[in-house]
Protein backbone atom coordinates (compact mmCIF):
# COMPACT_ATOMS: atom_id res chain seq x y z
CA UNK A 1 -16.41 23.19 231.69
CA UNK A 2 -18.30 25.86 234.49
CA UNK A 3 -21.19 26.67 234.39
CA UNK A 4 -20.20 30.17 232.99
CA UNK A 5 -18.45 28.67 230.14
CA UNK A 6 -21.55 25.90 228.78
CA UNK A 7 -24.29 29.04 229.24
CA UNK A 8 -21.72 30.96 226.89
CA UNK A 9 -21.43 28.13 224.44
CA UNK A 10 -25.39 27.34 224.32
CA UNK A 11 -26.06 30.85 223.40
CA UNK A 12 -23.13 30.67 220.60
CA UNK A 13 -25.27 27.56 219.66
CA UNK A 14 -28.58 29.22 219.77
CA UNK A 15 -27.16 32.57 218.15
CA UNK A 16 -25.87 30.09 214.95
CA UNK A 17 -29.15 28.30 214.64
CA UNK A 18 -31.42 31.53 214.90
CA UNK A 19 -28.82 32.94 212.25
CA UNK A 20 -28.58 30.06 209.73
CA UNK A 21 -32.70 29.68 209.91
CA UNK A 22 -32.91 33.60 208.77
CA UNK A 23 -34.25 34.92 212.06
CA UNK A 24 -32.60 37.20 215.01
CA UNK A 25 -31.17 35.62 218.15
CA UNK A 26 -32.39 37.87 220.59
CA UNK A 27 -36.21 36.72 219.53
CA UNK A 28 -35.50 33.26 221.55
CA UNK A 29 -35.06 32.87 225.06
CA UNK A 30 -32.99 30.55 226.99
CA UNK A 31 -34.82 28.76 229.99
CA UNK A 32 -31.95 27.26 232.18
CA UNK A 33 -33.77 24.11 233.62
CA UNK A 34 -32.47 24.22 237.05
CA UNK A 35 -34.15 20.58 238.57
CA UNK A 36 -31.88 19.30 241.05
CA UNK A 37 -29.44 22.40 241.04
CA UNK A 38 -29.59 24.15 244.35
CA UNK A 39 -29.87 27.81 245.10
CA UNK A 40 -25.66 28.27 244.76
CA UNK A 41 -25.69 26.63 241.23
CA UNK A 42 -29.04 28.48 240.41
CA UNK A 43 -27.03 31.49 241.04
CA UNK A 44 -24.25 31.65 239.55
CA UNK A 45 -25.99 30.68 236.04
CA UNK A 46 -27.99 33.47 236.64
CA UNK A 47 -24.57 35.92 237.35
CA UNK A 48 -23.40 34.31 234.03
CA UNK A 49 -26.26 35.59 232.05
CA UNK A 50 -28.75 32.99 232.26
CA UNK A 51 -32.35 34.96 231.68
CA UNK A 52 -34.28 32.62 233.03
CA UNK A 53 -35.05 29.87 234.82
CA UNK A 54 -37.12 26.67 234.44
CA UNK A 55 -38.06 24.72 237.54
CA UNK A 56 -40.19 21.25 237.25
CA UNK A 57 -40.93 20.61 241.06
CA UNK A 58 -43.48 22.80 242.40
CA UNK A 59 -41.70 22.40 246.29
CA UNK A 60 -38.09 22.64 244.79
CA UNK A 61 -39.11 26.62 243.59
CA UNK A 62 -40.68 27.27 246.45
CA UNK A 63 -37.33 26.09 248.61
CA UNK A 64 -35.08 28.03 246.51
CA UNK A 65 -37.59 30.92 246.01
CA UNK A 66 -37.17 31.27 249.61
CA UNK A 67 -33.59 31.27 249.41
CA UNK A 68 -33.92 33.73 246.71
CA UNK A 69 -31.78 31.77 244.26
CA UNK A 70 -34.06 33.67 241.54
CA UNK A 71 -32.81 37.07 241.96
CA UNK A 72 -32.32 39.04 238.51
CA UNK A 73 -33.48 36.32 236.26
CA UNK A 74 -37.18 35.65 234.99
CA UNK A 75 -39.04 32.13 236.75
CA UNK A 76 -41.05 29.97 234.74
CA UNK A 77 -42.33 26.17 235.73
CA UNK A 78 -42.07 23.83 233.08
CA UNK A 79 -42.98 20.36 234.88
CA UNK A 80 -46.38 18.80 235.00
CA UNK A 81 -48.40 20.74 237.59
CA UNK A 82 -51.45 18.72 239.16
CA UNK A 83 -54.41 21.17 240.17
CA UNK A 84 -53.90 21.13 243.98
CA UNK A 85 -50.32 23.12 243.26
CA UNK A 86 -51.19 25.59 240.83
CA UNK A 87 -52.11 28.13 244.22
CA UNK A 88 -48.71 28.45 244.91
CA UNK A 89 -47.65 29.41 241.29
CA UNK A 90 -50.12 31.67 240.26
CA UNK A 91 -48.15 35.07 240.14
CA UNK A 92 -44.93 33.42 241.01
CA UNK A 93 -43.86 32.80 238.12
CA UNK A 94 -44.38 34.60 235.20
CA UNK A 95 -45.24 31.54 232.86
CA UNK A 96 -46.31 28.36 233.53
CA UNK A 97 -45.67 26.08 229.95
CA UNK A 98 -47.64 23.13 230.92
CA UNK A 99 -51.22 23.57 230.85
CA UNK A 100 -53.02 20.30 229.82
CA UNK A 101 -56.52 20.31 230.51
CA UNK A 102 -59.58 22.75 230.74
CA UNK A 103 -59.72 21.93 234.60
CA UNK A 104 -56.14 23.04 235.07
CA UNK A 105 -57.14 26.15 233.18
CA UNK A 106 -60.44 27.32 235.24
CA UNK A 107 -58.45 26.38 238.73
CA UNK A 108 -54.96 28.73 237.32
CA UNK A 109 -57.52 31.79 236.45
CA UNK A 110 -59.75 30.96 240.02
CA UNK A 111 -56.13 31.50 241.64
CA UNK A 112 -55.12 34.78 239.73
CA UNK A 113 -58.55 36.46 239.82
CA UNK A 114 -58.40 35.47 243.85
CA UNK A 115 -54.93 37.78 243.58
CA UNK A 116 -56.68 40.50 240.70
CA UNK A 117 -53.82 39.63 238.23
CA UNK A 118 -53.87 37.61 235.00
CA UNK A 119 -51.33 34.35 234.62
CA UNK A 120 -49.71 33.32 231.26
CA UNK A 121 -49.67 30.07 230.50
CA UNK A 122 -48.61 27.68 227.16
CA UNK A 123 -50.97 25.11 226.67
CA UNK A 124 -48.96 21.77 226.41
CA UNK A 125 -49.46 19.67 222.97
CA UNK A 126 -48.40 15.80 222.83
CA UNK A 127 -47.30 16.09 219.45
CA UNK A 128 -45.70 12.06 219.64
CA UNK A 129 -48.85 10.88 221.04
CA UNK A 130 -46.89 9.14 223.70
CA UNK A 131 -49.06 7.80 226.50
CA UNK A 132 -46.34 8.34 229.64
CA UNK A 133 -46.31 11.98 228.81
CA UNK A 134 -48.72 14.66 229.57
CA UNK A 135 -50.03 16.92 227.50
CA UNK A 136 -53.20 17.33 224.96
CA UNK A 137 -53.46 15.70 221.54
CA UNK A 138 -53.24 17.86 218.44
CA UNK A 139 -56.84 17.44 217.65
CA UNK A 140 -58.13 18.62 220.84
CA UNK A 141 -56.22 21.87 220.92
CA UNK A 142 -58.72 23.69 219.11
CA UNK A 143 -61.90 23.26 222.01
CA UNK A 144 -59.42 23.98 224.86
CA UNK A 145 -58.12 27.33 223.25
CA UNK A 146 -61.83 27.94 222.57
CA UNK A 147 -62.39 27.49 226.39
CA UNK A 148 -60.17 29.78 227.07
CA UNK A 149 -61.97 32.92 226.87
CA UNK A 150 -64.47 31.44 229.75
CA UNK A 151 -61.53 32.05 232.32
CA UNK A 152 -61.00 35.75 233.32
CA UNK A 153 -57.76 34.61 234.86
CA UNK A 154 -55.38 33.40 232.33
CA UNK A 155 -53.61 34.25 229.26
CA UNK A 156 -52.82 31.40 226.56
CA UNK A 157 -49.24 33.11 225.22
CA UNK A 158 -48.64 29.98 223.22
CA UNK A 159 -47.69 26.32 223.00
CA UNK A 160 -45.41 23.77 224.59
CA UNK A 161 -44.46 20.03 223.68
CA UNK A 162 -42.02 17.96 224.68
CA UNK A 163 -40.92 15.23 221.73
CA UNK A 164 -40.13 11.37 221.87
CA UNK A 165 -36.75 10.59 223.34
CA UNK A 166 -34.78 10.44 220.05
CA UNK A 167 -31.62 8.79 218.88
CA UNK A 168 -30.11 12.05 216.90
CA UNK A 169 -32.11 15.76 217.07
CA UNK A 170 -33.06 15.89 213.09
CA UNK A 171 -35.57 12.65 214.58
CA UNK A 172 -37.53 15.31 216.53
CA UNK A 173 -37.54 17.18 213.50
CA UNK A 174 -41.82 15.72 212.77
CA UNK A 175 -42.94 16.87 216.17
CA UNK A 176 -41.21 20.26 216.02
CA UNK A 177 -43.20 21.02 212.53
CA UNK A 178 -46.05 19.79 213.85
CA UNK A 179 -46.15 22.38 216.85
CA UNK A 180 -45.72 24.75 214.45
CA UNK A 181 -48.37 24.56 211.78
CA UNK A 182 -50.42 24.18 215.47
CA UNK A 183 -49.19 27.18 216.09
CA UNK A 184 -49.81 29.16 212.98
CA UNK A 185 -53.00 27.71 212.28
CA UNK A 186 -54.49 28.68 215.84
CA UNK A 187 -52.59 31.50 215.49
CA UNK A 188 -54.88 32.89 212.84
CA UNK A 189 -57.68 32.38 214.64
CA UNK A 190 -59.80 35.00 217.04
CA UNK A 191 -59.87 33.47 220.74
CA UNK A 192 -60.23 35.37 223.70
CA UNK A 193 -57.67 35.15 225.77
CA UNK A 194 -55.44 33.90 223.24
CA UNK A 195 -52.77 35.04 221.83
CA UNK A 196 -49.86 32.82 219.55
CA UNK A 197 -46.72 34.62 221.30
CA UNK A 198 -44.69 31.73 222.02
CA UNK A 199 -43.09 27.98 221.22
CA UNK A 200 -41.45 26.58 223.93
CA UNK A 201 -39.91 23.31 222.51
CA UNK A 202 -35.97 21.94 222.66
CA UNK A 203 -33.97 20.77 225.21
CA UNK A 204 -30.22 19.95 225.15
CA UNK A 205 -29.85 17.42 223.17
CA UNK A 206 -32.14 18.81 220.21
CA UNK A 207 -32.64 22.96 220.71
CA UNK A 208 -31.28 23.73 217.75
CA UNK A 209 -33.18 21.63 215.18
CA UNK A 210 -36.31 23.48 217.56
CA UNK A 211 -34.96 26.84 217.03
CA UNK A 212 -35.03 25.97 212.95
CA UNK A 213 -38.49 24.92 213.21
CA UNK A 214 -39.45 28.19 214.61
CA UNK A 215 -38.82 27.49 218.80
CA UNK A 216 -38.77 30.75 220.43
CA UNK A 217 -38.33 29.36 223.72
CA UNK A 218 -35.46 27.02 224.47
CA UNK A 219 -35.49 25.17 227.92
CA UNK A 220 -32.15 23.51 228.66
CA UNK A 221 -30.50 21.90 231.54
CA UNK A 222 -27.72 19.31 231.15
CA UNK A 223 -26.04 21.05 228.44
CA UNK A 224 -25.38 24.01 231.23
CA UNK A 225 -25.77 21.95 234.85
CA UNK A 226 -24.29 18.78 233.33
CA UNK A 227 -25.81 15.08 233.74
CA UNK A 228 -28.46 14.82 236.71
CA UNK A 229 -27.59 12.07 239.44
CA UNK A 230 -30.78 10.75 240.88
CA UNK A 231 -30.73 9.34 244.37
CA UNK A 232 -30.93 5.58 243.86
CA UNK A 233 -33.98 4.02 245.15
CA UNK A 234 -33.82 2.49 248.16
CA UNK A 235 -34.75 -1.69 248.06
């Protein structure tokens, strides 16, 4: 199948799921993750009605920013961002999902009150504890949201995780429920700077048991580029 034809059957996908959960299709967005697709493929997802794109390499969005392979579509980065990096982000793109740490925090909003703007962010929750991934555990989401409000800069929109590797979607099912009572429960709270706007959680193989568990933000790349082919190292 094209690339025109998989973007039209993953939002037939997410339009069933938002519909069989009770809730409108048009609330969730669809984040194309465009790793490892250059600025051609990029394009023509977006001329196929792809909103938005996801990129995980800080230098691979810069290259095809460059090339403008971004043109009409929203940018977000959705791959771990070390501290050094987050300079040449910082009103780029209009979210970054993968805030982990306090320190990432203060050096985002040091960046954006350098420019005068304010950068949203998701702060990123390990909700399968795993220790290869980034991201904070549940019980210290609380004091970083609380942080927030010392950093002129930013704008906490929400919450990101990124589950186990699991066997069949309904498996992911835990995690996704436990983002959201994190996100309802902080939601009720008063932080500065905070506000519960978004969940950015599914990927191909499991968006829509996210989007049943309340996933507003979908961020999917195989299902529309097909299967990655890393370079094999050399020996």
């Amino acid at each position: 199948m094209s690339i025109a034809e998989n973007i039209a059957q993953v939002k037939a996908n997410i339009e069933r799921a938002a519909l069989a959960a009770g809730r409108d299709p048009k609330e969730i967005l669809l984040v194309g993750a465009t790793k490892m697709n250059d600025a051609d493929r990029v394009r023509e997802a977006i001329a196929a009605g792809l909103p938005c794109c996801g990129e995980n390499r800080v230098q691979e969005l810069l290259e095809k920013n460059e090339a403008g392979a971004y043109a009409g579509a929203q940018l977000h980065f959705i791959g771990t961002l070390q501290k050094n990096k987050a300079k040449y982000l910082v009103g780029l793109v209009s979210l970054i999902h993968s805030v982990d740490s306090v320190e990432l925090m203060k050096e985002i909003s040091r960046q954006a009150v350098k420019r005068g703007i304010r950068q949203d962010i998701l702060i990123e929750v390990n909700t399968g504890g795993e220790a290869s991934k980034s991201g904070l555990a549940p019980g210290e989401l609380a004091n970083v949201l609380e942080k927030a409000g010392e950093f002129p800069g930013i704008f906490v929109r929400g919450l990101m995780t990124i589950p186990p590797i699991c066997r069949a979607p309904e498996e992911n099912l835990p995690y996704f429920d436990l983002l959201r009572q994190l996100f309802i429960d902080n939601g009720e709270k008063k932080y500065d700077n905070v506000c519960m706007d978004f969940m950015s959680m599914g990927m191909s193989g499991d968006y829509e048991a996210a989007i049943a568990c309340g996933a507003n933000i979908v961020r999917v790349g195989t299902a529309i580029f097909g299967q990655r082919h890393y370079p094999e190292k050399q020996a």
